[in-house]
C-alpha atoms as a PDB file:
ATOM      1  CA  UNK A   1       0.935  11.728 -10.223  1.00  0.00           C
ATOM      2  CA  UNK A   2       4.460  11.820 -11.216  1.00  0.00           C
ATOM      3  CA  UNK A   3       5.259   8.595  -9.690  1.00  0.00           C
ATOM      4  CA  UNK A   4       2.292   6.878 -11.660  1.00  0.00           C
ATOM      5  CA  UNK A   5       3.217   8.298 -14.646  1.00  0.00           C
ATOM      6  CA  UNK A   6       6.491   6.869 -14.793  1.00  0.00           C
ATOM      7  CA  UNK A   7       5.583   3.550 -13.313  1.00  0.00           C
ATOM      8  CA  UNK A   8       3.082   3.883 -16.027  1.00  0.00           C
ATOM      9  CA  UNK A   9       5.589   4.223 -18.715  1.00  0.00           C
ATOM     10  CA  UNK A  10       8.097   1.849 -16.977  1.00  0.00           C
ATOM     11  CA  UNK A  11       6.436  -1.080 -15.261  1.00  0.00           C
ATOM     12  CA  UNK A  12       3.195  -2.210 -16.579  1.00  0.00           C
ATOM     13  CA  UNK A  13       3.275  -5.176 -14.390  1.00  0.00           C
ATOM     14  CA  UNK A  14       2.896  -3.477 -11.589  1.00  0.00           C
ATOM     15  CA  UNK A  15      -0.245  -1.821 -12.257  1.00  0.00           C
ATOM     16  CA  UNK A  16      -1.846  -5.203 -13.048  1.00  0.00           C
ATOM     17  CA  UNK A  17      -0.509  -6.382  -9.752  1.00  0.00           C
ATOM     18  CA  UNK A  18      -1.609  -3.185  -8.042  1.00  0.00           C
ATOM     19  CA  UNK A  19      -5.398  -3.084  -9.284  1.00  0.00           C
ATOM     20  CA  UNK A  20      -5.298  -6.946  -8.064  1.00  0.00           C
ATOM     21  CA  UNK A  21      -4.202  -5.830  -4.700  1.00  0.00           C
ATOM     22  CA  UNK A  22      -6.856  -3.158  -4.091  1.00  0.00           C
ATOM     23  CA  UNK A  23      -9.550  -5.140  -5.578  1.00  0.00           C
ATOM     24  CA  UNK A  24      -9.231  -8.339  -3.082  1.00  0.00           C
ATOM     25  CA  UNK A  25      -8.808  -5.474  -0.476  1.00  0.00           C
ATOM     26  CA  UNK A  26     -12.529  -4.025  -0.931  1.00  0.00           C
ATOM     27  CA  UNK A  27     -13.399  -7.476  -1.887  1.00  0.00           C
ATOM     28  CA  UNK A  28     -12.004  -8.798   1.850  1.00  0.00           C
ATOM     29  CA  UNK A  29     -13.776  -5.347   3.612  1.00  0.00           C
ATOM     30  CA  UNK A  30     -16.967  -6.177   2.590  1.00  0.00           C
ATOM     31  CA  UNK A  31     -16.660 -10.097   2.980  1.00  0.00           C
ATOM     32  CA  UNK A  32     -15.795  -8.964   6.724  1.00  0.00           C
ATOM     33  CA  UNK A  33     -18.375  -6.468   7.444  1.00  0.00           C
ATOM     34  CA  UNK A  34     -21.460  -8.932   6.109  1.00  0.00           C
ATOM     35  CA  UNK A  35     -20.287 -12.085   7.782  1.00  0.00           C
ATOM     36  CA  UNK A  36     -20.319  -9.402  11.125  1.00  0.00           C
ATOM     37  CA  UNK A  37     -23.749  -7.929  10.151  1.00  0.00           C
ATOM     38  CA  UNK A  38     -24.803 -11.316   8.829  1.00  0.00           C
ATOM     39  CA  UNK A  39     -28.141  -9.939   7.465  1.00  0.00           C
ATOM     40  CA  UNK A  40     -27.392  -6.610   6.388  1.00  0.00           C
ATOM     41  CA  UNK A  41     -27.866  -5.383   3.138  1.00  0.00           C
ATOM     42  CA  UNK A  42     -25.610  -2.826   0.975  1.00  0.00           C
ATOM     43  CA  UNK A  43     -27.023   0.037  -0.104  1.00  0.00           C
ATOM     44  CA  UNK A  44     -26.214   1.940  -4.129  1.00  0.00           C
ATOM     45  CA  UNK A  45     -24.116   4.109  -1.041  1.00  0.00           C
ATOM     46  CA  UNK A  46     -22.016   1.551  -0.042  1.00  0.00           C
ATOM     47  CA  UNK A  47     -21.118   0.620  -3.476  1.00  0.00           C
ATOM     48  CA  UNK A  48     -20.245   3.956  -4.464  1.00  0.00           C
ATOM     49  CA  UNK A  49     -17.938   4.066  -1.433  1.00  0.00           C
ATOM     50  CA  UNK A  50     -16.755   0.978  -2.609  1.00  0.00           C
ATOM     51  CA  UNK A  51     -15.776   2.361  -5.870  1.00  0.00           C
ATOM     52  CA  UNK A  52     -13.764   5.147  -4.465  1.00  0.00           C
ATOM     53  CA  UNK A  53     -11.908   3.496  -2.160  1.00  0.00           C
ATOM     54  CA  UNK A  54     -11.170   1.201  -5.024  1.00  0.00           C
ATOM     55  CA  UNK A  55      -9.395   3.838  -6.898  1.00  0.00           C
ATOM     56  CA  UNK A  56      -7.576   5.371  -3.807  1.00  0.00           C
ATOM     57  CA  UNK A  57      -6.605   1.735  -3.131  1.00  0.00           C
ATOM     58  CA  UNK A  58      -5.626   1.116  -6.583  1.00  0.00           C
ATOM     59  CA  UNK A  59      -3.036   4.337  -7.056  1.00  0.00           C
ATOM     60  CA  UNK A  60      -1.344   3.666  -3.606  1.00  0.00           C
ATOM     61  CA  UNK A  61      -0.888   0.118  -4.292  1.00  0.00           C
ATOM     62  CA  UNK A  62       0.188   0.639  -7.547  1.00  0.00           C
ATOM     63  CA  UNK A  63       2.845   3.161  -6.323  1.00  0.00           C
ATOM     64  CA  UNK A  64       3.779   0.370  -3.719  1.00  0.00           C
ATOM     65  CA  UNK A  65       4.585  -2.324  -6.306  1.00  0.00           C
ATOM     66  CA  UNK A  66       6.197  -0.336  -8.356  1.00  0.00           C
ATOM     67  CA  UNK A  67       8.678   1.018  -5.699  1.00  0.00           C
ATOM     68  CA  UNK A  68       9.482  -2.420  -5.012  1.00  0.00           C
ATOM     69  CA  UNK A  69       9.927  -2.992  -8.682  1.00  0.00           C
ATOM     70  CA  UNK A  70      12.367  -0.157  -8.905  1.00  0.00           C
ATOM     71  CA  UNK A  71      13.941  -2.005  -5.736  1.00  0.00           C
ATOM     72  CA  UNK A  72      14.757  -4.708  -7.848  1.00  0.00           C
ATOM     73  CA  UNK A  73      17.073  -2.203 -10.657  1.00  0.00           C
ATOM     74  CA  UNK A  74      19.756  -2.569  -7.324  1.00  0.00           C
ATOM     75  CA  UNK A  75      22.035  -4.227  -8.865  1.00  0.00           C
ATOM     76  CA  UNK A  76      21.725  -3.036 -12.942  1.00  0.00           C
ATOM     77  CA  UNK A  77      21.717   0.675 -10.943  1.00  0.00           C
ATOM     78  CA  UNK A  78      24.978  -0.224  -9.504  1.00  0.00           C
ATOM     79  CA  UNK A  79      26.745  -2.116 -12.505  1.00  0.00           C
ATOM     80  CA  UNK A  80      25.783   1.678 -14.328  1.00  0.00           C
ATOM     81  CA  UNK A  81      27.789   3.542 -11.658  1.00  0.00           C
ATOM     82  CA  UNK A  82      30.972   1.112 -11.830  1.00  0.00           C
ATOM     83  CA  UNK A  83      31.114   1.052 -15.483  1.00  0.00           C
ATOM     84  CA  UNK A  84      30.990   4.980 -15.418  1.00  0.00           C
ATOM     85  CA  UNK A  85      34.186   5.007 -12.584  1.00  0.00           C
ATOM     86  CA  UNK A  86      36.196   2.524 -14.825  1.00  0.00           C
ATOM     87  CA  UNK A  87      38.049   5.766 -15.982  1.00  0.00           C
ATOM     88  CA  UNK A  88      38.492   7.722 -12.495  1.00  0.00           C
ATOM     89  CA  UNK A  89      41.926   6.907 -10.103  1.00  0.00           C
ATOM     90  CA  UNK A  90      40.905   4.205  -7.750  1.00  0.00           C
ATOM     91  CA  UNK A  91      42.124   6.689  -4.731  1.00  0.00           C
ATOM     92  CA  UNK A  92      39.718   9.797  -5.955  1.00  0.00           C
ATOM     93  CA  UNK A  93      38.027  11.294  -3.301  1.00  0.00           C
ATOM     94  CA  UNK A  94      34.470  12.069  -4.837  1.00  0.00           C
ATOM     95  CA  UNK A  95      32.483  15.059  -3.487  1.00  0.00           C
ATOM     96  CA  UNK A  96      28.541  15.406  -3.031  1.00  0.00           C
ATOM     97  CA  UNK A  97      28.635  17.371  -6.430  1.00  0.00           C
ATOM     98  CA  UNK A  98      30.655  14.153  -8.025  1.00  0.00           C
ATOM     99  CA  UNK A  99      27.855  11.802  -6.633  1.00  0.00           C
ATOM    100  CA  UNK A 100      25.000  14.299  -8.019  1.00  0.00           C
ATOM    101  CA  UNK A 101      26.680  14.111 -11.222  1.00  0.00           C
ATOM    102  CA  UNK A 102      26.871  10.220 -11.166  1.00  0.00           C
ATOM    103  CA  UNK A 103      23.323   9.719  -9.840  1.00  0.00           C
ATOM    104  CA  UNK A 104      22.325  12.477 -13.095  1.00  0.00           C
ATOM    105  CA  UNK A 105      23.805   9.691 -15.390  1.00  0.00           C
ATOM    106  CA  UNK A 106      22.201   7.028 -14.201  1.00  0.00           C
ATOM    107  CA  UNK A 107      18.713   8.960 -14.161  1.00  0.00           C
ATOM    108  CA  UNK A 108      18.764   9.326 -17.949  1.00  0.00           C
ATOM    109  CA  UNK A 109      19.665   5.579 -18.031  1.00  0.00           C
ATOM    110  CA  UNK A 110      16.701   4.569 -15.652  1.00  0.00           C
ATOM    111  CA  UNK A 111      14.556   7.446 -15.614  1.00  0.00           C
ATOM    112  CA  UNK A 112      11.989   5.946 -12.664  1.00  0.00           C
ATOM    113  CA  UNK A 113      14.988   6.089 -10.084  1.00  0.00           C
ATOM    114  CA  UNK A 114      15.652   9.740 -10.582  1.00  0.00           C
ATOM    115  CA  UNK A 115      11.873  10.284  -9.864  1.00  0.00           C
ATOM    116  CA  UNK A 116      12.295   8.405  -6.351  1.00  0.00           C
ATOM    117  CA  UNK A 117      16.386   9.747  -5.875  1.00  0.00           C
ATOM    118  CA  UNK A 118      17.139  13.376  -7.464  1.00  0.00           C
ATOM    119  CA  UNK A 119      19.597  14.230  -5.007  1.00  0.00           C
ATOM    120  CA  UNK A 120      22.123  13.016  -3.067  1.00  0.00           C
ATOM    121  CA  UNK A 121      24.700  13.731  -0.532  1.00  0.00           C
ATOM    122  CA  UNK A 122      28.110  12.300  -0.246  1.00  0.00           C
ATOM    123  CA  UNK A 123      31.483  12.697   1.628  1.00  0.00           C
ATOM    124  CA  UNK A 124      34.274  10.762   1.778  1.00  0.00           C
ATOM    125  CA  UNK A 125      33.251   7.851  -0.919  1.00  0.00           C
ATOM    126  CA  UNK A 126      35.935   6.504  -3.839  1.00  0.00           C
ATOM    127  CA  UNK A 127      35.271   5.122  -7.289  1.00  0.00           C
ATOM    128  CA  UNK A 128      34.843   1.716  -5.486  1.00  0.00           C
ATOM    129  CA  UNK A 129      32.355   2.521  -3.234  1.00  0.00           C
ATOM    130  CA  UNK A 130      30.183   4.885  -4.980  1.00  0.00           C
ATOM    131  CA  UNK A 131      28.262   2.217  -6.755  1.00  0.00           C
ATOM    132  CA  UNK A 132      27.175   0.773  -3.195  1.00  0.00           C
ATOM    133  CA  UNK A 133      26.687   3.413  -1.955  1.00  0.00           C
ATOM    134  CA  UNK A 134      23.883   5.096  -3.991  1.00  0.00           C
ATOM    135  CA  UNK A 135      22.077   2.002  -4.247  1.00  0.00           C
ATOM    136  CA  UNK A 136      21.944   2.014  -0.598  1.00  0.00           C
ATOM    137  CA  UNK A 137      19.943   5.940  -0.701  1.00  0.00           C
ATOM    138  CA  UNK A 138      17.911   4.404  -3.582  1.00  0.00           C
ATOM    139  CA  UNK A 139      16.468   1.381  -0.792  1.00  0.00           C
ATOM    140  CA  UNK A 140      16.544   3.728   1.975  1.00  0.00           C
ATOM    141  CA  UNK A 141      14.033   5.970  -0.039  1.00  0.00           C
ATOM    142  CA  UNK A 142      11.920   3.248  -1.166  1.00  0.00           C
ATOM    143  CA  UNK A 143      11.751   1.689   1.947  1.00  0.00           C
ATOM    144  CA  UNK A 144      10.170   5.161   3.662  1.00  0.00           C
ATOM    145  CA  UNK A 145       8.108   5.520   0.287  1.00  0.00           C
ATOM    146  CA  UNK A 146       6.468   1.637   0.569  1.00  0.00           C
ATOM    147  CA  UNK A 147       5.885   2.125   4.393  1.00  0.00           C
ATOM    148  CA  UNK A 148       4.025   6.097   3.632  1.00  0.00           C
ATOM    149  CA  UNK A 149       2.112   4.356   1.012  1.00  0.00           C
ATOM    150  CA  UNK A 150       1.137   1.083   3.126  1.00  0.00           C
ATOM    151  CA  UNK A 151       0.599   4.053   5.612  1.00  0.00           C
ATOM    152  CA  UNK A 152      -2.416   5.856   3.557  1.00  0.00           C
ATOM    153  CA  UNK A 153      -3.593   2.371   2.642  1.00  0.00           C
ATOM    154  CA  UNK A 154      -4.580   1.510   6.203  1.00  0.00           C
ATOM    155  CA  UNK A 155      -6.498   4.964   6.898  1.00  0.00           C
ATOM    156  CA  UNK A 156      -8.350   4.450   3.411  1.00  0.00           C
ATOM    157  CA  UNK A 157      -9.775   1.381   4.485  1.00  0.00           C
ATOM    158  CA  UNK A 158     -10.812   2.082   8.350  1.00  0.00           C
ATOM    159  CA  UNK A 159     -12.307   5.298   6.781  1.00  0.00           C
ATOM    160  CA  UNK A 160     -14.195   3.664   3.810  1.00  0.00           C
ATOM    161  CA  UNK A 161     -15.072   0.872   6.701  1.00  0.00           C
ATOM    162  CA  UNK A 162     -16.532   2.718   8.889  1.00  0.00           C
ATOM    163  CA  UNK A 163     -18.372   4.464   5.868  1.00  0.00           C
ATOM    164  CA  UNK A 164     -20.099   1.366   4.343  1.00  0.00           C
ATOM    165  CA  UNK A 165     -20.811   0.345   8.191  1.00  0.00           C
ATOM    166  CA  UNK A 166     -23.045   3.606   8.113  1.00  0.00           C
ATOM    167  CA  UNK A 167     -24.502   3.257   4.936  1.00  0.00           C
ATOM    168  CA  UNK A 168     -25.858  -0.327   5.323  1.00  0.00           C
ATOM    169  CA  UNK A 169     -29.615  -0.956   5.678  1.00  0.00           C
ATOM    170  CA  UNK A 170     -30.795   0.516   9.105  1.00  0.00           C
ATOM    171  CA  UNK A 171     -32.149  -2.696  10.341  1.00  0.00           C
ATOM    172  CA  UNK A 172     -29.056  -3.976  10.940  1.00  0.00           C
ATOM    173  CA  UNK A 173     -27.318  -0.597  12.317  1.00  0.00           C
ATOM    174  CA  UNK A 174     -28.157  -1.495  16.125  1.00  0.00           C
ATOM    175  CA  UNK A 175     -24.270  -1.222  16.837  1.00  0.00           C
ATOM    176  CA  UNK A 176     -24.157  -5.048  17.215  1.00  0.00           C
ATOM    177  CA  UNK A 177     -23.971  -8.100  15.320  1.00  0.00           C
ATOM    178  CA  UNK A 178     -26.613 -10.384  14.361  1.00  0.00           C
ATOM    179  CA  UNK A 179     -25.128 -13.406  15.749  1.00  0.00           C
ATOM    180  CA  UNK A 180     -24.943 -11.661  19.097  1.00  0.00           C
ATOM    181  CA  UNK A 181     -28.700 -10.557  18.319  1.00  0.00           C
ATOM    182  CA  UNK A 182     -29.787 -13.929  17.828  1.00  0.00           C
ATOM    183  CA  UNK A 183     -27.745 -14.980  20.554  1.00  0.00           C
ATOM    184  CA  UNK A 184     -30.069 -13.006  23.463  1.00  0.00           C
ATOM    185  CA  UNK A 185     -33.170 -13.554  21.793  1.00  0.00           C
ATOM    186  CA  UNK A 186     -32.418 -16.933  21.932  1.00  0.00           C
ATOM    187  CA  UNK A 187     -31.616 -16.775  25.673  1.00  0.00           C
ATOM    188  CA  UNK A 188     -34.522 -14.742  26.332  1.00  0.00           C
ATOM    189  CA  UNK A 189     -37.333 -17.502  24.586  1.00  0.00           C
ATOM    190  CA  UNK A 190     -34.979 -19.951  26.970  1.00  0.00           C
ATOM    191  CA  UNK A 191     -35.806 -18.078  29.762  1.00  0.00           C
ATOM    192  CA  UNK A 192     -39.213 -17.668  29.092  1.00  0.00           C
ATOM    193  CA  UNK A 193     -39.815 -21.618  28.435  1.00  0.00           C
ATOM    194  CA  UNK A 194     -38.488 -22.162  32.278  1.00  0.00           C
ATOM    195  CA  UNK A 195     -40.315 -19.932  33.577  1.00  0.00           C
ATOM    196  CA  UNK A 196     -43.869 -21.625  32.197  1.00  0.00           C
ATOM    197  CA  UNK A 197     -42.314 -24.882  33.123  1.00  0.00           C
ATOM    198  CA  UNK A 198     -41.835 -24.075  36.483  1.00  0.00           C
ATOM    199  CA  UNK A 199     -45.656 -22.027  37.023  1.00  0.00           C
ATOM    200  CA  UNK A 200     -47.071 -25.299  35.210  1.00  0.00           C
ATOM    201  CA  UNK A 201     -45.736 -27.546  38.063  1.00  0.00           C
END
């Protein structure tokens, strides 16, 4: 809940962007599971599972815009961290606890990236490369953090799939579609018809 809170407090957009997202998500599901089951009918079930998938949806996908928001602080994050080395000898060799320091200072200026990056570890990196260098463990981080969230995203929906699949009205649950339904009946009346035809003649 941390996360949210500080996108929350940070990024408004994104949770109008991420409510969006999970909405035409659950809007999609459904649009795919009746055109399969082309007569089936919801139940007050299905629509409750609907509404909690909409909220699981809705927090992961607002956690996934706002990491790419964050993404997008690259460049202010690293302007932060040269203006703080102006002072320091170009040929200073900064240890991990110099970095933590640095990466400290630019948390209270953007306090969303210290949420995603409160430590770091770093050998061998001067005043001119420090900038770079942290940015780069900032998109590393994100980029694991989108593709965990996108993660849970997937395994919400197949779960609250197959969940309104079993809650649908139980003329339809016959484990096969409508249009394949229609499809042997259809064959079968065409098979009967011959077969008169031929003990006619």
């Amino acid at each position: 809940m941390g996360a949210l809170f500080n996108i929350l407090t940070h990024s408004l957009g994104s949770i109008f962007l991420g409510i969006v997202i999970a909405v035409g998500g659950v809007v999609l599901m459904f649009f795919i599971i009746h055109s399969w089951w082309r007569n089936s009918n919801f139940t007050p079930l299905s629509f409750l599972i609907a509404f909690i998938l909409l909220f699981l949806l809705s927090y992961q996908a607002v956690l996934i815009c706002g990491a790419v928001t964050i993404k997008t602080y690259g460049d202010d994050v690293e302007c932060t961290v040269n203006k703080l080395m102006d002072q320091v000898p170009p040929d200073t060799q900064l240890s991990s606890e110099d970095a933590q320091v640095i990466l400290n200072q630019v948390s209270n200026e953007f306090p969303i990236v210290g949420y995603y990056v409160n430590k770091v570890e770093s050998w061998g990196n001067t005043p001119s490369s420090i900038a770079k260098s942290l940015v780069d463990a900032l998109h590393r981080y994100l980029n694991w953090f989108i593709l965990r969230r996108i993660g849970w995203c997937l395994l919400f929906i197949v779960f609250g799939a197959v969940a309104v699949i079993n809650t649908i009205s139980k003329e339809n649950r016959n484990g096969k579609s409508p249009r394949y339904t229609s499809r042997r009946l259809n064959s079968k009346r065409g098979s009967r018809y011959r077969a008169s035809r031929y003990r006619g003649r």
